[in-house]
C-alpha atoms as a PDB file:
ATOM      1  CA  UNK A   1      94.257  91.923 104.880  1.00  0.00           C
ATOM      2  CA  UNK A   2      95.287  88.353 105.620  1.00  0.00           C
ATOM      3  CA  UNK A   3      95.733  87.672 102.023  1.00  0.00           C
ATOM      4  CA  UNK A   4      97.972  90.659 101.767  1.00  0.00           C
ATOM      5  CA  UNK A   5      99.973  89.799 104.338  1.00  0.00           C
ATOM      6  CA  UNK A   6     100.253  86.164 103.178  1.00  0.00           C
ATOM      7  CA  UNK A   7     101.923  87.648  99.579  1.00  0.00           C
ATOM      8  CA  UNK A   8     104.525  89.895 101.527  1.00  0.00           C
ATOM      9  CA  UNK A   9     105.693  87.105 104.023  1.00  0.00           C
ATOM     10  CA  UNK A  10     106.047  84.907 101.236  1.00  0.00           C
ATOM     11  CA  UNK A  11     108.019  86.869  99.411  1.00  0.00           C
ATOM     12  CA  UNK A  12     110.100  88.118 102.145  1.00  0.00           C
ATOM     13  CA  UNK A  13     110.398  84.078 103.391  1.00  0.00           C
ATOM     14  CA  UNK A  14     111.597  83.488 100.220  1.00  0.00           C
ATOM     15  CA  UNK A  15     113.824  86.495  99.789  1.00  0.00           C
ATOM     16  CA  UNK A  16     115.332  85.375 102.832  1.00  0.00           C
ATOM     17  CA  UNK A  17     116.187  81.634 101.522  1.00  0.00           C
ATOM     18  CA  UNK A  18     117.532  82.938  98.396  1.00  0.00           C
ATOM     19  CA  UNK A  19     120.431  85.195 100.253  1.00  0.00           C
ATOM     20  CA  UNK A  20     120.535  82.829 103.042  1.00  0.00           C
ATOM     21  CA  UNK A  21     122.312  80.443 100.361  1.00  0.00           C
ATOM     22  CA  UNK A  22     123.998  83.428  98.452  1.00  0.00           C
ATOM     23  CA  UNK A  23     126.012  83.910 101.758  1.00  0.00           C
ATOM     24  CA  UNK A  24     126.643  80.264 102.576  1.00  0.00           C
ATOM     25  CA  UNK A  25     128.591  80.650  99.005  1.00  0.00           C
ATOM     26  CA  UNK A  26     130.113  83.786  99.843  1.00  0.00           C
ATOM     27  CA  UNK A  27     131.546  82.167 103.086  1.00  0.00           C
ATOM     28  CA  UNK A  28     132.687  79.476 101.412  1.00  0.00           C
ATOM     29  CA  UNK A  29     134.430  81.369  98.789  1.00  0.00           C
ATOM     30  CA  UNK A  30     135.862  83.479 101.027  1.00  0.00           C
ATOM     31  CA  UNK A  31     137.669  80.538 103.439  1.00  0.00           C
ATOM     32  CA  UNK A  32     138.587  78.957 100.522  1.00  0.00           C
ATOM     33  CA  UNK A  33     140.440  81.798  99.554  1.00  0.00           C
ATOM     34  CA  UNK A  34     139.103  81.066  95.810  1.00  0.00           C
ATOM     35  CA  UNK A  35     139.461  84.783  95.286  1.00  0.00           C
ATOM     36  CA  UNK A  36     142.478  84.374  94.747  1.00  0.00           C
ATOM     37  CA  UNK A  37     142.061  82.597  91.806  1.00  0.00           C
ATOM     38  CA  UNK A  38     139.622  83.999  90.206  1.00  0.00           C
ATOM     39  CA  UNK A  39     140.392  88.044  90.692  1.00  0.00           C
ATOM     40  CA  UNK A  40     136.939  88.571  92.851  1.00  0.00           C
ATOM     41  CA  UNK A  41     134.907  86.899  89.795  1.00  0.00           C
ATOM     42  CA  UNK A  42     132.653  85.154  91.749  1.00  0.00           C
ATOM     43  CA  UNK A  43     132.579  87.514  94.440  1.00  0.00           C
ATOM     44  CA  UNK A  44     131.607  90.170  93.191  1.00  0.00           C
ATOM     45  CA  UNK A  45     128.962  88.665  91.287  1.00  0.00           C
ATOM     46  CA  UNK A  46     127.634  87.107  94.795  1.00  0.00           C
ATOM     47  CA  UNK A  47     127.753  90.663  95.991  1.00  0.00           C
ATOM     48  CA  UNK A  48     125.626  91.737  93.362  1.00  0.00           C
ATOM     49  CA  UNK A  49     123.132  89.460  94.040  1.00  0.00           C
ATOM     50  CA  UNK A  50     123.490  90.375  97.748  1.00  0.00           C
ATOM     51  CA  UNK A  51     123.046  93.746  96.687  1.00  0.00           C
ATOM     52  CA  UNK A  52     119.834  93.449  94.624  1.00  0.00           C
ATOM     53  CA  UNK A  53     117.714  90.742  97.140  1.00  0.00           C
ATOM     54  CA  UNK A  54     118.940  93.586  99.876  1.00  0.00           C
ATOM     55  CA  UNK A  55     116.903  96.524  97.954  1.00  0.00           C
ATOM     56  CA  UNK A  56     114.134  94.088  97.224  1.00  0.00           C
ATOM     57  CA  UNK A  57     114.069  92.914 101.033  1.00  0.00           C
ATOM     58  CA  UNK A  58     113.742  97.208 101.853  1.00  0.00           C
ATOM     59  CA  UNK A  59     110.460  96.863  99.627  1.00  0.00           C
ATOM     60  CA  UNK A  60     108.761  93.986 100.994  1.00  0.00           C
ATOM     61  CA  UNK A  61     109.075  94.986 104.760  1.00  0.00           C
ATOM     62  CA  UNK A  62     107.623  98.246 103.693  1.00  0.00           C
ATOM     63  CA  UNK A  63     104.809  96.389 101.969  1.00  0.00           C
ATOM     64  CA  UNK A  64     104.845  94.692 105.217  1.00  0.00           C
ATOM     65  CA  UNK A  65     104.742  97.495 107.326  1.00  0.00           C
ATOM     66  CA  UNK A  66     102.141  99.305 105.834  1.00  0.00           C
ATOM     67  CA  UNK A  67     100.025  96.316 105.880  1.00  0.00           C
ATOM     68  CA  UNK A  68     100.796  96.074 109.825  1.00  0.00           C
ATOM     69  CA  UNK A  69      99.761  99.618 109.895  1.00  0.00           C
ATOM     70  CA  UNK A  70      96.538  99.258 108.334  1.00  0.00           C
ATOM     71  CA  UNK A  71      95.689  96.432 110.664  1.00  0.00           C
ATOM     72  CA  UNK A  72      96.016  98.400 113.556  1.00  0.00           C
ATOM     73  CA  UNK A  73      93.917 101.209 111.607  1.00  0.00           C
ATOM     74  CA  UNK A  74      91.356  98.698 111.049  1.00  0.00           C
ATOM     75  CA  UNK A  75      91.070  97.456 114.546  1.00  0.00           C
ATOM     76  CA  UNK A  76      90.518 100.835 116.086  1.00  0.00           C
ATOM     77  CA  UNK A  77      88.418 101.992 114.047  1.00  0.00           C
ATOM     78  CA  UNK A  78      86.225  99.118 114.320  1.00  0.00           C
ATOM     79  CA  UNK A  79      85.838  97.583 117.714  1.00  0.00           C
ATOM     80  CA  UNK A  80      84.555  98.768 121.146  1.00  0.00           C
ATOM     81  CA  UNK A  81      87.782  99.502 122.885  1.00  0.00           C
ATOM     82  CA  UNK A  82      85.996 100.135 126.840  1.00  0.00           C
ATOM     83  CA  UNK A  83      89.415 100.922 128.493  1.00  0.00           C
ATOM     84  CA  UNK A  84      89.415 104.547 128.171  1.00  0.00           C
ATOM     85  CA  UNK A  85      93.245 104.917 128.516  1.00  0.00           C
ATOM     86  CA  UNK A  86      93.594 101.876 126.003  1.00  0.00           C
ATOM     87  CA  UNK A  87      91.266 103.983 123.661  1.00  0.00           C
ATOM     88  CA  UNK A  88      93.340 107.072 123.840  1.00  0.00           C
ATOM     89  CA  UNK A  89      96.763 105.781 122.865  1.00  0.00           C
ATOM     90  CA  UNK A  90      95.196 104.324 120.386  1.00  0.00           C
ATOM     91  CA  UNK A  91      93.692 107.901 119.397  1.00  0.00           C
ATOM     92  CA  UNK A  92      96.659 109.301 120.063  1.00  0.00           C
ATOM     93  CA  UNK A  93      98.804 106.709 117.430  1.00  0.00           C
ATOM     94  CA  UNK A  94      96.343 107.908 115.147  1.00  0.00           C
ATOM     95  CA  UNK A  95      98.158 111.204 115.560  1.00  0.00           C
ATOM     96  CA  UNK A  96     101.728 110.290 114.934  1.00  0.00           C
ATOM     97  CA  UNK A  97     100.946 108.529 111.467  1.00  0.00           C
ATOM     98  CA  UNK A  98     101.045 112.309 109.754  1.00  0.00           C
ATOM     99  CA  UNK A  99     105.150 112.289 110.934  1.00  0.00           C
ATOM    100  CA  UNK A 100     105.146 108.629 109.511  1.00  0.00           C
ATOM    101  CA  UNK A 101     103.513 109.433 106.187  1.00  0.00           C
ATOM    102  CA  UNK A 102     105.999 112.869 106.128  1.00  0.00           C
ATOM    103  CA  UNK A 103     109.004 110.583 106.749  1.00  0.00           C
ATOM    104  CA  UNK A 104     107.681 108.231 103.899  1.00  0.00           C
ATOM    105  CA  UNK A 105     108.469 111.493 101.631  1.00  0.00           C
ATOM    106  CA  UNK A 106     112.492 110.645 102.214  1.00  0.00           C
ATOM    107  CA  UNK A 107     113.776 113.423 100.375  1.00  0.00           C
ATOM    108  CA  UNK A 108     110.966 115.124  99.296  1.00  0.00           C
ATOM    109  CA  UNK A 109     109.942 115.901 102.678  1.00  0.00           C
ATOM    110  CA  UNK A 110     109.449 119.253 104.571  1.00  0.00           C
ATOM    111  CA  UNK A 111     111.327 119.927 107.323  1.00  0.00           C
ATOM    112  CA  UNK A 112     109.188 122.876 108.713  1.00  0.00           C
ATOM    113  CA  UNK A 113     106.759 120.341 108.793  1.00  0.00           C
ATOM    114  CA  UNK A 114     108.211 117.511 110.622  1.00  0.00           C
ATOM    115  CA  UNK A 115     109.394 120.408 113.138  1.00  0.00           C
ATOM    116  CA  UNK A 116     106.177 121.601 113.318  1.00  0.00           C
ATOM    117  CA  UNK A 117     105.235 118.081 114.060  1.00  0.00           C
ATOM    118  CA  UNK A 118     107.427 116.879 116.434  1.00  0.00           C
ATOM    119  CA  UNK A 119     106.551 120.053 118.693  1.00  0.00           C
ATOM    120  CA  UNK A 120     102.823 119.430 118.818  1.00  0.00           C
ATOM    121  CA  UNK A 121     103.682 115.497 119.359  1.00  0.00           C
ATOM    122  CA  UNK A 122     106.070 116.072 122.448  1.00  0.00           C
ATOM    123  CA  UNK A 123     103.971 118.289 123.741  1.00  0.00           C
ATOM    124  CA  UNK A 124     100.896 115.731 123.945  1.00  0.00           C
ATOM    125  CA  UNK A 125     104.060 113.025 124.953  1.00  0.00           C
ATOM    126  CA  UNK A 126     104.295 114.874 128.362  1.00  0.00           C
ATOM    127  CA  UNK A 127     101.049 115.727 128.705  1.00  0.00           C
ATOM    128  CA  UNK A 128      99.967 111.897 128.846  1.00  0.00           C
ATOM    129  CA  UNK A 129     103.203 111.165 130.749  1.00  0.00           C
ATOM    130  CA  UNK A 130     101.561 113.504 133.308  1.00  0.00           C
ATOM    131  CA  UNK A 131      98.422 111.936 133.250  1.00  0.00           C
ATOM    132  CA  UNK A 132      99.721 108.661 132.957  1.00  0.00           C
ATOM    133  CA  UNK A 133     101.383 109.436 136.379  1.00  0.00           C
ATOM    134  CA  UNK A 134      98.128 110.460 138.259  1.00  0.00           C
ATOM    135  CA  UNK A 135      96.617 107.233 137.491  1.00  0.00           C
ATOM    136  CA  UNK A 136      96.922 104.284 139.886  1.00  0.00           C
ATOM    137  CA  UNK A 137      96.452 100.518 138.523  1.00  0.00           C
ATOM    138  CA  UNK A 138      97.343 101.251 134.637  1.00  0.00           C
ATOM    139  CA  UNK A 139      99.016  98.186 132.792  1.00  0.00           C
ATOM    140  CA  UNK A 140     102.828  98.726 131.481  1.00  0.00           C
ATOM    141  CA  UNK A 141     101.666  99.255 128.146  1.00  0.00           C
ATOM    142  CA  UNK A 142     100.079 102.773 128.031  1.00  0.00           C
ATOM    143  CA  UNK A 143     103.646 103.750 130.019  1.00  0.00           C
ATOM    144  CA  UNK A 144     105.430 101.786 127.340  1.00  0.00           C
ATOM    145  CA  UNK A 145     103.948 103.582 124.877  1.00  0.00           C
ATOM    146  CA  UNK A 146     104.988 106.841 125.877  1.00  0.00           C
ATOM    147  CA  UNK A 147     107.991 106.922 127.808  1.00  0.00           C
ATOM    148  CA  UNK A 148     109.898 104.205 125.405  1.00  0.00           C
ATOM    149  CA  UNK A 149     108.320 103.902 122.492  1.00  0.00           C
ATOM    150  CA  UNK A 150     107.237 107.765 121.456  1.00  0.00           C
ATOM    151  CA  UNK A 151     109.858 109.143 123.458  1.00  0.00           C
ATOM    152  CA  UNK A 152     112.510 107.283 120.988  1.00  0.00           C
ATOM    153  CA  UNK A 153     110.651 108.698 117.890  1.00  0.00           C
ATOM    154  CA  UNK A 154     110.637 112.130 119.291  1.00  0.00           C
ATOM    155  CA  UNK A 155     114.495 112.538 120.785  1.00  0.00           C
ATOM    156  CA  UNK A 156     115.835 111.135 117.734  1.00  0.00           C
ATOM    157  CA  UNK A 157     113.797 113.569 115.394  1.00  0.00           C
ATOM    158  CA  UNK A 158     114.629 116.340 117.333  1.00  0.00           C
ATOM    159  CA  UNK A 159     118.053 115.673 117.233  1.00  0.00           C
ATOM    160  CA  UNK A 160     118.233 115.276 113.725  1.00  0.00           C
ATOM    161  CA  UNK A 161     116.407 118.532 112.856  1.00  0.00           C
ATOM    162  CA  UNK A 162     119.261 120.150 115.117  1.00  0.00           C
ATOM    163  CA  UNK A 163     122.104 118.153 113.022  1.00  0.00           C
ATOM    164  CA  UNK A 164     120.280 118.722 109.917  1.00  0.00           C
ATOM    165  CA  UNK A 165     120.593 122.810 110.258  1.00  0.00           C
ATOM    166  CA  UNK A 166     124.411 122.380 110.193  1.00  0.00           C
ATOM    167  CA  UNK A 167     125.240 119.082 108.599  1.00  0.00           C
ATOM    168  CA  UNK A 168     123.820 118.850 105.177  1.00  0.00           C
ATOM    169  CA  UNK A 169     125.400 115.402 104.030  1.00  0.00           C
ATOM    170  CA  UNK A 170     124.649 113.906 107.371  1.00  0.00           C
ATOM    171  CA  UNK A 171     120.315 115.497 106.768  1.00  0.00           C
ATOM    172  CA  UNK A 172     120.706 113.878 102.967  1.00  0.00           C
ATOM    173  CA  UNK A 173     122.044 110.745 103.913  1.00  0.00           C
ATOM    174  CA  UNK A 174     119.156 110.535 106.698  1.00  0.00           C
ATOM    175  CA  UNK A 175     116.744 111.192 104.438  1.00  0.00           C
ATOM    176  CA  UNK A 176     117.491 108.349 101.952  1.00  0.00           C
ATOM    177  CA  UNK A 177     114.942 106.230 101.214  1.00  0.00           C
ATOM    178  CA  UNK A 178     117.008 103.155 102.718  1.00  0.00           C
ATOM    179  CA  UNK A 179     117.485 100.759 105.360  1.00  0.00           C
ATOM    180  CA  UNK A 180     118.770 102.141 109.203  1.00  0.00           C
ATOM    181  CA  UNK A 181     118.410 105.904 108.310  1.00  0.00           C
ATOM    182  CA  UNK A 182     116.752 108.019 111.107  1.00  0.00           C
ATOM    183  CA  UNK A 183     113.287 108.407 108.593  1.00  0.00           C
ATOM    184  CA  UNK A 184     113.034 104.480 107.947  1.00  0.00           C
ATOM    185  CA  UNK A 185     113.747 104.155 112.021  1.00  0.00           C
ATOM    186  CA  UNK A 186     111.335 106.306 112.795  1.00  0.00           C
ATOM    187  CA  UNK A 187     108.716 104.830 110.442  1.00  0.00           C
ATOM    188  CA  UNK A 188     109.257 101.700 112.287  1.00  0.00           C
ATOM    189  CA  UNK A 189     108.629 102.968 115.512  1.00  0.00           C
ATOM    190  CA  UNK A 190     105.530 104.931 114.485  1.00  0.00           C
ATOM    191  CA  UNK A 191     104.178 101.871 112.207  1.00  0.00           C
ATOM    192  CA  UNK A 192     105.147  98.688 113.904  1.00  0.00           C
ATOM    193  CA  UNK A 193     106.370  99.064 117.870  1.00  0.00           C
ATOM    194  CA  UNK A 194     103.758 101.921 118.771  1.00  0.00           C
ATOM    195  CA  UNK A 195     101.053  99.646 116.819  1.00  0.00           C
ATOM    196  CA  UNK A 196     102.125  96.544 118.550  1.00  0.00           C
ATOM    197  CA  UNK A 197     102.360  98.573 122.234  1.00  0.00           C
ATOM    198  CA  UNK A 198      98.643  99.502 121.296  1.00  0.00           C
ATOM    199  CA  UNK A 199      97.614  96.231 120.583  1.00  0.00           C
ATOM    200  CA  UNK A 200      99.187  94.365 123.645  1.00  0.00           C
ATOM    201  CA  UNK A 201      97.309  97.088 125.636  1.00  0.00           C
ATOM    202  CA  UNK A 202      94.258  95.397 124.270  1.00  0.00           C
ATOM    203  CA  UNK A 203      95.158  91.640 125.773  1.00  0.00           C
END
């Protein structure tokens, strides 16, 4: 797993170098007012580049975030967890990764589904938020976990499956497979900030 990781960060460092320099030029270019000049020559070919190390930048944080995701996997799966509560959000992250992987679908996924989904994972939300409640001396991070953390993925699914019944540009656009769409924002919630709530729990 470390060697994956190793050949994603890489390639997102140096991703990240690349554009870094492509916008120094841009910004240039633009003060300059070189533009003018040149009819958006240069520009636009900056853009394109922009463009293109963008969509490859999309790929490697997914290769990324899968990897993160598999960590976690790995680390529940195979050590004694003794805090009980710490044990069950980690159980219970285990059971939002079928919403993840449904998202992953982008616009080949069901929507019944995801409903169907979201129901039976707001339902266990306030059930825990209940327990959770009853039970004196528990760290931040279980609480975390499900009033902030779960409780983002949830509201802004459910919203979106209201939107979606009425607004089908708005439930295509969502559904992209790109950057900042509710799917990809929910993925990240599910895959990296519940994960990383789980494993500060751990500390």
């Amino acid at each position: 797993m470390r060697a994956e990781f190793a050949v994603s960060i890489d390639s997102a460092t140096e991703l990240l170098r690349l554009s870094a320099l492509a916008f120094k030029d841009l910004a240039g270019y633009v003060a300059a007012r070189d533009f003018e000049g040149d009819q958006y020559r240069k520009g636009d070919e900056l853009n394109a580049k922009l463009v293109e190390w963008g969509q490859k930048c999309f790929a490697v944080a997914k290769d990324l975030r899968a990897e993160h995701r598999k960590t976690a996997q790995f680390i529940l799966q195979n050590f004694d967890i003794l805090d009980p509560m710490v044990r069950r959000m980690g159980e219970d992250w285990m059971s939002t990764l079928p919403l993840a992987d449904e998202l992953a679908k982008g616009a080949r996924a069901d929507l019944g589904r995801i409903g169907a989904l979201v129901d039976q994972l707001t339902a266990l939300d306030e059930q825990r938020k209940h327990e959770i409640g009853e039970v004196t001396g528990e760290g931040p991070w279980p609480s975390r976990f499900y009033t902030i953390e779960l409780d983002r993925a949830l509201v802004s699914m459910r919203r979106f499956l209201r939107d979606a019944r009425t607004q089908p540009v708005l439930r295509d656009m969502q559904m992209a497979d790109r950057p900042r769409t509710v799917f990809d924002f929910n993925q990240d919630l599910i895959d990296l900030e519940m994960s990383e709530a789980f494993f500060y729990a751990l500390q």
